[in-house]
PDB file of N, CA and C in Angstrom:
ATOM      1  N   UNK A   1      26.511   8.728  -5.042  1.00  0.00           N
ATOM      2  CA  UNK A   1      25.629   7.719  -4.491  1.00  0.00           C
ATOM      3  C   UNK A   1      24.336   8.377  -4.008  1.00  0.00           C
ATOM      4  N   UNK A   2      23.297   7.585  -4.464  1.00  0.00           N
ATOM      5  CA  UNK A   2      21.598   8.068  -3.734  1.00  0.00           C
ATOM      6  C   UNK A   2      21.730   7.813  -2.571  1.00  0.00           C
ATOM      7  N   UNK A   3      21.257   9.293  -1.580  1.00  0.00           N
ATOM      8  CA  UNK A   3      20.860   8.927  -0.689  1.00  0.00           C
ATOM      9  C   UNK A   3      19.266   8.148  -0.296  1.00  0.00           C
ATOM     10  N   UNK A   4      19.474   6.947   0.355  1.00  0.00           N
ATOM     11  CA  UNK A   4      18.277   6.016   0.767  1.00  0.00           C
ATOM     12  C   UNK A   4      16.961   6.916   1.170  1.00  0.00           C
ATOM     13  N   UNK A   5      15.801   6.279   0.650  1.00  0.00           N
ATOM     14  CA  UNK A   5      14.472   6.751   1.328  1.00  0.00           C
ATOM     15  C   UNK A   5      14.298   5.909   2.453  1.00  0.00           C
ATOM     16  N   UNK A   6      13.109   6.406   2.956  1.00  0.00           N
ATOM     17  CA  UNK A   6      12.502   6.072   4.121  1.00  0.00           C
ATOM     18  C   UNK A   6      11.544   5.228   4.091  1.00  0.00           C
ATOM     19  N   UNK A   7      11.198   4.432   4.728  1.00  0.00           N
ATOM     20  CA  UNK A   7       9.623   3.384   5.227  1.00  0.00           C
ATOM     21  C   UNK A   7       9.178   3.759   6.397  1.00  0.00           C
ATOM     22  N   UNK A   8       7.827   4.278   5.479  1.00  0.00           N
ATOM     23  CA  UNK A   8       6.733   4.735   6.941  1.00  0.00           C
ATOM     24  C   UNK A   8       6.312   3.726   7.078  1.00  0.00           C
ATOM     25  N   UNK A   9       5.376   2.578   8.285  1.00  0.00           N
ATOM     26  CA  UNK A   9       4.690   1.651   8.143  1.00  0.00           C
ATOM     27  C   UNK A   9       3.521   2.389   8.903  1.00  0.00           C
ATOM     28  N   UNK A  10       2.476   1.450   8.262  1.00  0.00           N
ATOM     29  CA  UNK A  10       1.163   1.779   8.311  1.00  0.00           C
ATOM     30  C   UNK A  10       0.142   0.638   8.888  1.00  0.00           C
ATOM     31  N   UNK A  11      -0.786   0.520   9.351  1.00  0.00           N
ATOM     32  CA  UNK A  11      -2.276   0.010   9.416  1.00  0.00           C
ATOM     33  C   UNK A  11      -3.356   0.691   8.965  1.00  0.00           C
ATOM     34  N   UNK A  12      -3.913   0.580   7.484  1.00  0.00           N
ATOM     35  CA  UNK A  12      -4.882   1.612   6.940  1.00  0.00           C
ATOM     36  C   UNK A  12      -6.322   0.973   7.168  1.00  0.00           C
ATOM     37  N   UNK A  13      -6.180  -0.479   7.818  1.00  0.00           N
ATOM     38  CA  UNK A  13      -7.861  -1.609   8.195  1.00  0.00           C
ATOM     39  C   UNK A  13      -7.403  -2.016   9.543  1.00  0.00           C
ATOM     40  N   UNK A  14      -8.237  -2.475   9.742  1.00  0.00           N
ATOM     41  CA  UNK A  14      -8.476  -3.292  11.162  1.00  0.00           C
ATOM     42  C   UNK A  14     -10.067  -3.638  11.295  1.00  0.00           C
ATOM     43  N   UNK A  15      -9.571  -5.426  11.819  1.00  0.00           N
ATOM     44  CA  UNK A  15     -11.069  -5.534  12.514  1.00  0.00           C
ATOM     45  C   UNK A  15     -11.125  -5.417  13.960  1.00  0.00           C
ATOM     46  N   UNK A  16     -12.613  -4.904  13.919  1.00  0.00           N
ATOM     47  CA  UNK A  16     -12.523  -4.297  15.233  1.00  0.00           C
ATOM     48  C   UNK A  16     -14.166  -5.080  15.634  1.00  0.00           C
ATOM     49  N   UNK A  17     -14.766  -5.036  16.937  1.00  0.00           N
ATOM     50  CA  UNK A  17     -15.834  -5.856  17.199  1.00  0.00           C
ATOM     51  C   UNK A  17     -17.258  -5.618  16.369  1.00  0.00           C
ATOM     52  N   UNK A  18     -17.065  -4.359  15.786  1.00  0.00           N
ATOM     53  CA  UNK A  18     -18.228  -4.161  14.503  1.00  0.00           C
ATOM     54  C   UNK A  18     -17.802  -4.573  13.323  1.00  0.00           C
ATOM     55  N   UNK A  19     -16.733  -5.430  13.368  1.00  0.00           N
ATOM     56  CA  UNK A  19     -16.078  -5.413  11.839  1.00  0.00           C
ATOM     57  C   UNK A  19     -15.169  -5.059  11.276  1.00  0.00           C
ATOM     58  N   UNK A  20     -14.969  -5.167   9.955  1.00  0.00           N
ATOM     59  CA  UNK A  20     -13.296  -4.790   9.585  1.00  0.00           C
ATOM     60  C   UNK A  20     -14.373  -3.304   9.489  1.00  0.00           C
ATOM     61  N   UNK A  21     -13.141  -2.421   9.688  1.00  0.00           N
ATOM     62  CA  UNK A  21     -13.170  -1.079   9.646  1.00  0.00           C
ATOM     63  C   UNK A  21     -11.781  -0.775   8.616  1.00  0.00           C
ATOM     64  N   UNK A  22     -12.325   0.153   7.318  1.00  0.00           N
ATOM     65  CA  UNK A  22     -10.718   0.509   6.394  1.00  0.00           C
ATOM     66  C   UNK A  22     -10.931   2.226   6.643  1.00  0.00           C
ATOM     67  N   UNK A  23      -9.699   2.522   6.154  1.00  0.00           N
ATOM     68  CA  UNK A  23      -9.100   3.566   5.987  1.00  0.00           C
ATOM     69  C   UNK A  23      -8.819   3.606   4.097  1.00  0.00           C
ATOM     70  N   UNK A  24      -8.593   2.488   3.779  1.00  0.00           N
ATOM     71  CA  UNK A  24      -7.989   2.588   2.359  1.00  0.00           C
ATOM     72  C   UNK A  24      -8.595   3.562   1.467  1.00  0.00           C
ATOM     73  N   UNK A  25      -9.444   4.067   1.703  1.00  0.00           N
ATOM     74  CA  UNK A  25     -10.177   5.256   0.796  1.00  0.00           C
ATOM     75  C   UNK A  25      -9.277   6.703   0.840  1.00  0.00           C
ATOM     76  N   UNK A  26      -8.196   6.371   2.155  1.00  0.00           N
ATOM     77  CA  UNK A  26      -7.409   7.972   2.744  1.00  0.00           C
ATOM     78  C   UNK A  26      -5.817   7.648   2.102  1.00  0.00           C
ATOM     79  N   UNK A  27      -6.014   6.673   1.112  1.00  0.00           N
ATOM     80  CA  UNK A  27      -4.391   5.978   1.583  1.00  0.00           C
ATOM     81  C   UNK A  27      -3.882   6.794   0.472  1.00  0.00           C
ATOM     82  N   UNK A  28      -4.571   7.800  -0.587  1.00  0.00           N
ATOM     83  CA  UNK A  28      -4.058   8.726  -1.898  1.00  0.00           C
ATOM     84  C   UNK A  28      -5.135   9.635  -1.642  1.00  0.00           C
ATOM     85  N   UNK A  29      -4.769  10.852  -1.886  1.00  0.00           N
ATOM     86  CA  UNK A  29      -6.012  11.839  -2.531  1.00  0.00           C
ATOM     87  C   UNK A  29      -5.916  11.580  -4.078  1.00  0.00           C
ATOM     88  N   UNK A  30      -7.187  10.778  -4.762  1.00  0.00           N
ATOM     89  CA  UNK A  30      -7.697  10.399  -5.818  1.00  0.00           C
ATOM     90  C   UNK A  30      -7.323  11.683  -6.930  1.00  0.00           C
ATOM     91  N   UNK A  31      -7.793  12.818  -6.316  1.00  0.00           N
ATOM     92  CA  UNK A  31      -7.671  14.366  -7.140  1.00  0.00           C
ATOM     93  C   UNK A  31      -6.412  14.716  -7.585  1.00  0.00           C
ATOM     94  N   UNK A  32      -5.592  14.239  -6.288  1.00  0.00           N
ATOM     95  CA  UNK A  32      -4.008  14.889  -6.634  1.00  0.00           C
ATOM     96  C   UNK A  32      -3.213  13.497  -7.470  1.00  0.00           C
ATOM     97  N   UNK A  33      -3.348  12.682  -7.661  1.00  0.00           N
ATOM     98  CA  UNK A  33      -2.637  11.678  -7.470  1.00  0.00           C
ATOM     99  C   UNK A  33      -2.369  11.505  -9.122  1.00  0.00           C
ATOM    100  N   UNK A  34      -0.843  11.009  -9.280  1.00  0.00           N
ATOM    101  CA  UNK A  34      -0.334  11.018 -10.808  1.00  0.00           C
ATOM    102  C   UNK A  34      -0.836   9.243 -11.031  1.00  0.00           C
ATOM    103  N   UNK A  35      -0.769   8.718 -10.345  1.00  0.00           N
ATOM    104  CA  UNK A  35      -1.522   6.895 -10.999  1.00  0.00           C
ATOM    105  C   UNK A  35      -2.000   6.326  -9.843  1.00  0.00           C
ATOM    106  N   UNK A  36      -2.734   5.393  -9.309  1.00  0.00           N
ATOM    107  CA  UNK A  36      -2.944   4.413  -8.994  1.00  0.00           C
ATOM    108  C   UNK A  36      -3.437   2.882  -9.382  1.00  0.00           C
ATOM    109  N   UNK A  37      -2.753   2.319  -9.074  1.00  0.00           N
ATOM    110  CA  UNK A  37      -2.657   0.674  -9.592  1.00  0.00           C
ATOM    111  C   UNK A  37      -3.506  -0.232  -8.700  1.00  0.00           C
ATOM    112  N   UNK A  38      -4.464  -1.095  -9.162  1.00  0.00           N
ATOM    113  CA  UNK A  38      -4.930  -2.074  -7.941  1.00  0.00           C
ATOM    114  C   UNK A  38      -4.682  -3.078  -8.409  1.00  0.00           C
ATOM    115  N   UNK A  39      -4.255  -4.106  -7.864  1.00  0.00           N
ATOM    116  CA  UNK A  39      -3.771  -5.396  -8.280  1.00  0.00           C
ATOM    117  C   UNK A  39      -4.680  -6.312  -7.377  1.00  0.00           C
ATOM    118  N   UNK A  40      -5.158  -7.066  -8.364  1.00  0.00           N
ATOM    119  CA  UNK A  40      -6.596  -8.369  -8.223  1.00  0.00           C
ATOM    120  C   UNK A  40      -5.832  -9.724  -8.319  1.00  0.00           C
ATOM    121  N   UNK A  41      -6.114 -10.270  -7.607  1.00  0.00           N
ATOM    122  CA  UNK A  41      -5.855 -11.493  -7.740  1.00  0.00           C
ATOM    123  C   UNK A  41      -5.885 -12.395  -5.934  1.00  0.00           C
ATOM    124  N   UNK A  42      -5.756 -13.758  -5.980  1.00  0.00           N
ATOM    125  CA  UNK A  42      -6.444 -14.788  -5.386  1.00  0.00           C
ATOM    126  C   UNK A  42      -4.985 -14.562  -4.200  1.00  0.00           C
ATOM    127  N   UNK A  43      -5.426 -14.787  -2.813  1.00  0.00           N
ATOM    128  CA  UNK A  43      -4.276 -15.208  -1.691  1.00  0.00           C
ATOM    129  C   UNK A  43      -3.299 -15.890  -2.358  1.00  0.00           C
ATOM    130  N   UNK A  44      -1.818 -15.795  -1.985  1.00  0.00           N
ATOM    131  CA  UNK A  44      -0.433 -16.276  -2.091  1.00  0.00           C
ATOM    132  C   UNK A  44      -0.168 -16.397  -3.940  1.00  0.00           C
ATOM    133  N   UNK A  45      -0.872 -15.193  -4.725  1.00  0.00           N
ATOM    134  CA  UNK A  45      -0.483 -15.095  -5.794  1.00  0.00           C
ATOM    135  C   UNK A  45       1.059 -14.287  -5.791  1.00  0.00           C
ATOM    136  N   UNK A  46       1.283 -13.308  -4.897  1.00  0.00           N
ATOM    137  CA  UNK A  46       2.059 -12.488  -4.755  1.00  0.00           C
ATOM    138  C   UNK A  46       2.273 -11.108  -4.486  1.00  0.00           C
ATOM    139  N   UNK A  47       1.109 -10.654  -4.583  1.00  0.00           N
ATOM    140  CA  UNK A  47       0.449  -8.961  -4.760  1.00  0.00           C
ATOM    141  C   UNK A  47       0.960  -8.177  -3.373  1.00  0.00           C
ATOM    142  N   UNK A  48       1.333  -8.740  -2.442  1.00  0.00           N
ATOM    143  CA  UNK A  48       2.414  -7.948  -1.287  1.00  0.00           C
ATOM    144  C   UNK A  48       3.556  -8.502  -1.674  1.00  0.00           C
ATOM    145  N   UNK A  49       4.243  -9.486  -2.054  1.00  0.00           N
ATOM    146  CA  UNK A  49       5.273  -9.764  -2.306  1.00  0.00           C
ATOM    147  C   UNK A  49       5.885  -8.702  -3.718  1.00  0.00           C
ATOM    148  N   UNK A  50       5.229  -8.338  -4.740  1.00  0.00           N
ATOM    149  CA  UNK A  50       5.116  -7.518  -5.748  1.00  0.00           C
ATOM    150  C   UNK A  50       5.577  -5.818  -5.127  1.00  0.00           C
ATOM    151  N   UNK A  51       4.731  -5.625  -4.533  1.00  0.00           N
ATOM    152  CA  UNK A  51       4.769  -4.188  -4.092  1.00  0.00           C
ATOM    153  C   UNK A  51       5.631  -3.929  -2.839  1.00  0.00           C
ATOM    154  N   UNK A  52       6.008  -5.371  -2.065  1.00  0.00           N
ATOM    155  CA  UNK A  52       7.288  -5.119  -1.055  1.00  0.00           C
ATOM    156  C   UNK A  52       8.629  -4.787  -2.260  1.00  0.00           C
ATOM    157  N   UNK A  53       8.735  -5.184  -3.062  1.00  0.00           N
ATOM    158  CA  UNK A  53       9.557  -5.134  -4.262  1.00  0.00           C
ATOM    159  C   UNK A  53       9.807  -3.700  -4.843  1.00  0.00           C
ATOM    160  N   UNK A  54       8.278  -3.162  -5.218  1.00  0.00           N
ATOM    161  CA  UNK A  54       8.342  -1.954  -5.805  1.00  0.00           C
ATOM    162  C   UNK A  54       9.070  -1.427  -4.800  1.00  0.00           C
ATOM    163  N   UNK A  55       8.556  -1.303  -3.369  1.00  0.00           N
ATOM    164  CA  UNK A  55       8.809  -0.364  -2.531  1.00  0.00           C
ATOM    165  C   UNK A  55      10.391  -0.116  -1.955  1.00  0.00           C
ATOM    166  N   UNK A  56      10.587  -1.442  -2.214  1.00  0.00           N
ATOM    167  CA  UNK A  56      12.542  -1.438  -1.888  1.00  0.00           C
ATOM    168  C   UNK A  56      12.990  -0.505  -3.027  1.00  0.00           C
ATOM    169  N   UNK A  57      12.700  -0.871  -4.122  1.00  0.00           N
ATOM    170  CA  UNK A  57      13.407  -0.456  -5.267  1.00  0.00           C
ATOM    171  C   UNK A  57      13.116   1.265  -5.305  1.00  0.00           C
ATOM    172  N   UNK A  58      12.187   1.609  -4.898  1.00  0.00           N
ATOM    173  CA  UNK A  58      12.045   3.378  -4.827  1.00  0.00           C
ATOM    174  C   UNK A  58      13.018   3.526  -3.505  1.00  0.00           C
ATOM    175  N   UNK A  59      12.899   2.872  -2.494  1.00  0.00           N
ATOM    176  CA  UNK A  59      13.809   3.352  -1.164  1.00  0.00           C
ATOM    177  C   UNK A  59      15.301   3.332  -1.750  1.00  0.00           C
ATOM    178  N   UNK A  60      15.748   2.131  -2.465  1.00  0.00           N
ATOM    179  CA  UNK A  60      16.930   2.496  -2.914  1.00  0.00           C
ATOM    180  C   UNK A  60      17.202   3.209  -3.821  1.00  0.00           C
ATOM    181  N   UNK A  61      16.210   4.148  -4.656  1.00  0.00           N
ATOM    182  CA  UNK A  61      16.201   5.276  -5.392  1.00  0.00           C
ATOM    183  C   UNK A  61      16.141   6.427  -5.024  1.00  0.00           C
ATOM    184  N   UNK A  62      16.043   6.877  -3.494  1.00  0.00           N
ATOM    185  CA  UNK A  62      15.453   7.703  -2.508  1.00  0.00           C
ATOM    186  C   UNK A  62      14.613   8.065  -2.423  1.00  0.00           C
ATOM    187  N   UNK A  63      13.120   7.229  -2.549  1.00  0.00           N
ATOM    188  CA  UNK A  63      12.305   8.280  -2.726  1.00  0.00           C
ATOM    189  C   UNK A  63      11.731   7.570  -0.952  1.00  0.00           C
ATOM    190  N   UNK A  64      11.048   8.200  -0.150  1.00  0.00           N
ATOM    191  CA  UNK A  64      10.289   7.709   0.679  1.00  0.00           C
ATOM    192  C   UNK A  64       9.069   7.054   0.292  1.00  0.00           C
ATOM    193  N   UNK A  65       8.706   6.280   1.362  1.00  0.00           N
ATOM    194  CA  UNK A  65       7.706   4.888   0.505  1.00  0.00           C
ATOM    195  C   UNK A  65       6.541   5.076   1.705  1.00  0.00           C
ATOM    196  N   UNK A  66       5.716   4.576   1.712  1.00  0.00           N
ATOM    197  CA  UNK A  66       4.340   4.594   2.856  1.00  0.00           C
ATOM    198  C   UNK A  66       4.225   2.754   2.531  1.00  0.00           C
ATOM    199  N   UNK A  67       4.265   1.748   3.759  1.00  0.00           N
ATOM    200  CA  UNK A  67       4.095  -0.025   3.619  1.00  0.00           C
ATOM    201  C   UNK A  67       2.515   0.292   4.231  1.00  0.00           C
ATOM    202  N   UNK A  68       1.519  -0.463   3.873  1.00  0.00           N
ATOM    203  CA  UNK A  68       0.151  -0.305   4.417  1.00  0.00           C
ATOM    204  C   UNK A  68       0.335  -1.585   4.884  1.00  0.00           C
ATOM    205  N   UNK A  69       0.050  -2.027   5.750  1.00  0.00           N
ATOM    206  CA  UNK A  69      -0.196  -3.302   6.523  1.00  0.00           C
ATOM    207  C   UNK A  69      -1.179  -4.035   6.421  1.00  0.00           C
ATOM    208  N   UNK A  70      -1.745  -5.208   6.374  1.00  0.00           N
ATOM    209  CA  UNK A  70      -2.401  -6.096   6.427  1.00  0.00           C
ATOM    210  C   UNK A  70      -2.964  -6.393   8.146  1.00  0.00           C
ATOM    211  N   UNK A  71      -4.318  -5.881   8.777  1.00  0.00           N
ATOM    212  CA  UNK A  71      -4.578  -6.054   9.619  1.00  0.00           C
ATOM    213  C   UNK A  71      -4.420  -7.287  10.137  1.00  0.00           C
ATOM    214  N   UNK A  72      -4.728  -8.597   9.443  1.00  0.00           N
ATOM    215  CA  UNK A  72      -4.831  -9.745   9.928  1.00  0.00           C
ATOM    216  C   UNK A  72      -3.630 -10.498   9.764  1.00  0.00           C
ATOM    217  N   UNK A  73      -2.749 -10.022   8.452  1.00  0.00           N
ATOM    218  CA  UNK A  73      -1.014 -10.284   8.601  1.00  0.00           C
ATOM    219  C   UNK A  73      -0.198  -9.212   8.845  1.00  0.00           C
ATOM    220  N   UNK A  74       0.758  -8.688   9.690  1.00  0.00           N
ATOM    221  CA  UNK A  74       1.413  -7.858   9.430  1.00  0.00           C
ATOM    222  C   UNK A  74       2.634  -7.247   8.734  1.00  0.00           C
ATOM    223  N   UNK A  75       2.782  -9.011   8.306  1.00  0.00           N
ATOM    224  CA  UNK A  75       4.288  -9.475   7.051  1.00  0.00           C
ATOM    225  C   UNK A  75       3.606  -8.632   6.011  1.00  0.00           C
ATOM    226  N   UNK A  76       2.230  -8.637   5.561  1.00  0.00           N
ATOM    227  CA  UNK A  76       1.655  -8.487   4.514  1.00  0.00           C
ATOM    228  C   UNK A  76       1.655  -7.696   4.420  1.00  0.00           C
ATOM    229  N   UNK A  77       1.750  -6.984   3.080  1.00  0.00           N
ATOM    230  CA  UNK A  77       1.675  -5.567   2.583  1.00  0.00           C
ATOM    231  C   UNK A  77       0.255  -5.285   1.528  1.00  0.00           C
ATOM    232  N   UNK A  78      -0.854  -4.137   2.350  1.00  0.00           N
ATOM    233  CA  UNK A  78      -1.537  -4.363   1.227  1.00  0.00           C
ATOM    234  C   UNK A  78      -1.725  -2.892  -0.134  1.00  0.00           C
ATOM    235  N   UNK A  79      -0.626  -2.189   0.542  1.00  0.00           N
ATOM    236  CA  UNK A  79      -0.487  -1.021  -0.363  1.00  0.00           C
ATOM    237  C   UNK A  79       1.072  -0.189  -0.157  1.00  0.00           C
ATOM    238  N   UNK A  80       1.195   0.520  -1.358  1.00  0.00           N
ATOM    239  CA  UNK A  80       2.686   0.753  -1.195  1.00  0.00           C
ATOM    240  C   UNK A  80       2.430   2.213  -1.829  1.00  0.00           C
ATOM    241  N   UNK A  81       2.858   3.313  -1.319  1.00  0.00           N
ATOM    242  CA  UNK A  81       2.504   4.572  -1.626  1.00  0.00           C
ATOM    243  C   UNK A  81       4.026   5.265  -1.250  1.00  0.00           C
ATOM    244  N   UNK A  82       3.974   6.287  -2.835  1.00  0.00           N
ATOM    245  CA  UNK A  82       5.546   6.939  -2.805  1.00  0.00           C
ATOM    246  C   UNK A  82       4.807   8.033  -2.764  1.00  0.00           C
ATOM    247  N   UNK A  83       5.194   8.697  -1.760  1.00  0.00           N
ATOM    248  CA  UNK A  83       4.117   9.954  -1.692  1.00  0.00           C
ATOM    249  C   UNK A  83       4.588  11.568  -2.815  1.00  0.00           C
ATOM    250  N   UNK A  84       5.945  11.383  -2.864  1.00  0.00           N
ATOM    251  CA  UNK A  84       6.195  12.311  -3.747  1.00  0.00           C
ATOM    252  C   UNK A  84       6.105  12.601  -5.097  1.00  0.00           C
ATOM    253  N   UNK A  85       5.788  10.980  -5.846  1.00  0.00           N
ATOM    254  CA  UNK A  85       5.315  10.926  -6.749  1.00  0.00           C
ATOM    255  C   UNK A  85       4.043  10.957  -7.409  1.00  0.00           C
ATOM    256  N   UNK A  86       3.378  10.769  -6.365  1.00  0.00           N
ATOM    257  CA  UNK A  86       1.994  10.504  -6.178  1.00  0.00           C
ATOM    258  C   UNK A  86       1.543   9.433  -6.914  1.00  0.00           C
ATOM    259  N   UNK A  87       2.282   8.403  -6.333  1.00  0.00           N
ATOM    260  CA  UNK A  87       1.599   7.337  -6.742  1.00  0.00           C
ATOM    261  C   UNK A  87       1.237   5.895  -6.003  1.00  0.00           C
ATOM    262  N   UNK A  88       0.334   5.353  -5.560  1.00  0.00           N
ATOM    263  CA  UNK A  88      -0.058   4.009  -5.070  1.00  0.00           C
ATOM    264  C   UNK A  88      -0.667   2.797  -5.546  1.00  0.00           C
ATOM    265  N   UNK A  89       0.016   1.905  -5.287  1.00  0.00           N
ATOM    266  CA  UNK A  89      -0.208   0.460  -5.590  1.00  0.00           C
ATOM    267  C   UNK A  89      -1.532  -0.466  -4.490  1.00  0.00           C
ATOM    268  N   UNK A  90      -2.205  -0.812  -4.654  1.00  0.00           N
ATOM    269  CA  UNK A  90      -2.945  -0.989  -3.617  1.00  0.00           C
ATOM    270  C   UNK A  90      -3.675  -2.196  -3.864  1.00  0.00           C
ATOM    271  N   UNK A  91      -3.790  -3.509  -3.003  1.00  0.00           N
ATOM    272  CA  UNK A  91      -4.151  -4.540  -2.902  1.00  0.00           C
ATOM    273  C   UNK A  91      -5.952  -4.287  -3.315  1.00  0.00           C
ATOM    274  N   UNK A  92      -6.181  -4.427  -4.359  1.00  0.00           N
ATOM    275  CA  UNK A  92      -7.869  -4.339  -5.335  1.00  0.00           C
ATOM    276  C   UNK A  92      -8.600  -5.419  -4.756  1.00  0.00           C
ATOM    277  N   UNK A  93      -8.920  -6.416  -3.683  1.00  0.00           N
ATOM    278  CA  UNK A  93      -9.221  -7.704  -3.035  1.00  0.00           C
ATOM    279  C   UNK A  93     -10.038  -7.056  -2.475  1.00  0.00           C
ATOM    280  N   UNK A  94     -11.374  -7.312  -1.854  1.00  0.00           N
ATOM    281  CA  UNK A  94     -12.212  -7.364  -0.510  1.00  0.00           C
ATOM    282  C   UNK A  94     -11.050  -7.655   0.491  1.00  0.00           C
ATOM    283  N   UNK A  95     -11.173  -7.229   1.974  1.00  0.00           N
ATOM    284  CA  UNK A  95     -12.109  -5.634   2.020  1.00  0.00           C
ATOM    285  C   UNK A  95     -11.036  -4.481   1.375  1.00  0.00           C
ATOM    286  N   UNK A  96     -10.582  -4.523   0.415  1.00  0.00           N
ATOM    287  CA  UNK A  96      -9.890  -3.206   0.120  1.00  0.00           C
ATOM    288  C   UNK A  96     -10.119  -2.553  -0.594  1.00  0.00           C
ATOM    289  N   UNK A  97     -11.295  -3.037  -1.298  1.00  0.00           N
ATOM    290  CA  UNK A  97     -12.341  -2.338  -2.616  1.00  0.00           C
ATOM    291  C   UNK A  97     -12.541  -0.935  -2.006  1.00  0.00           C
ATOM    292  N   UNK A  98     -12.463  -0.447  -1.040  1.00  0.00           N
ATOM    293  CA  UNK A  98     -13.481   0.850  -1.379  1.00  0.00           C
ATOM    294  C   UNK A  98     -12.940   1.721  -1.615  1.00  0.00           C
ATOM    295  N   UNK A  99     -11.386   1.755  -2.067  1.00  0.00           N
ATOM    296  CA  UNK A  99     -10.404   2.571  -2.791  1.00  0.00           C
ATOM    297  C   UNK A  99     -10.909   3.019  -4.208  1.00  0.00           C
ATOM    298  N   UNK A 100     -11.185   2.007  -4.276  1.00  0.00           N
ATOM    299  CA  UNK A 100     -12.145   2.406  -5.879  1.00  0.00           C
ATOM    300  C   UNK A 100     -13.145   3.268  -6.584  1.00  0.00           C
TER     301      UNK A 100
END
């Protein structure tokens, strides 16, 4: 039997009284990294519901997972990073563009 990975949880944005302030530019090193995925699309398409998915399915594979949080939801997931693989999924929407 696999032993289970881990869930780090995260806040990589926040608004703050100047504004949303991100982090999402720190959430992979671009250089090291074997893929990153951004997934586009419109509110309650699914794109945290998608990557809460991926992210179970690596934890029950063991790998440890990184949940990025949604400043303004915290159900919401807006990126899912397996750090050993080097790879992240990451909500492609304003404000999370500047991953790009």
């Amino acid at each position: 039997m696999t032993k289970k990975g881990k869930i780090r949880r995260l806040f990589p944005g926040g608004n703050t009284s100047v504004g949303f302030y991100s982090y999402y530019q720190h959430v992979i090193n671009l250089k090291e990294a074997n893929r990153l995925y951004l997934l586009k699309g419109g509110p309650g398409l699914g794109k945290s519901h998608l990557m809460k998915k991926i992210g179970q399915e690596m934890v029950d594979r063991g790998h440890d997972i990184e949940l990025h949080h949604c400043s303004a939801d915290p159900d919401s997931v807006d990126a899912v990073v397996i750090p050993d693989i080097k790879v992240a999924i990451i909500d492609g929407t304003a404000p999370h563009v500047g991953v790009s």
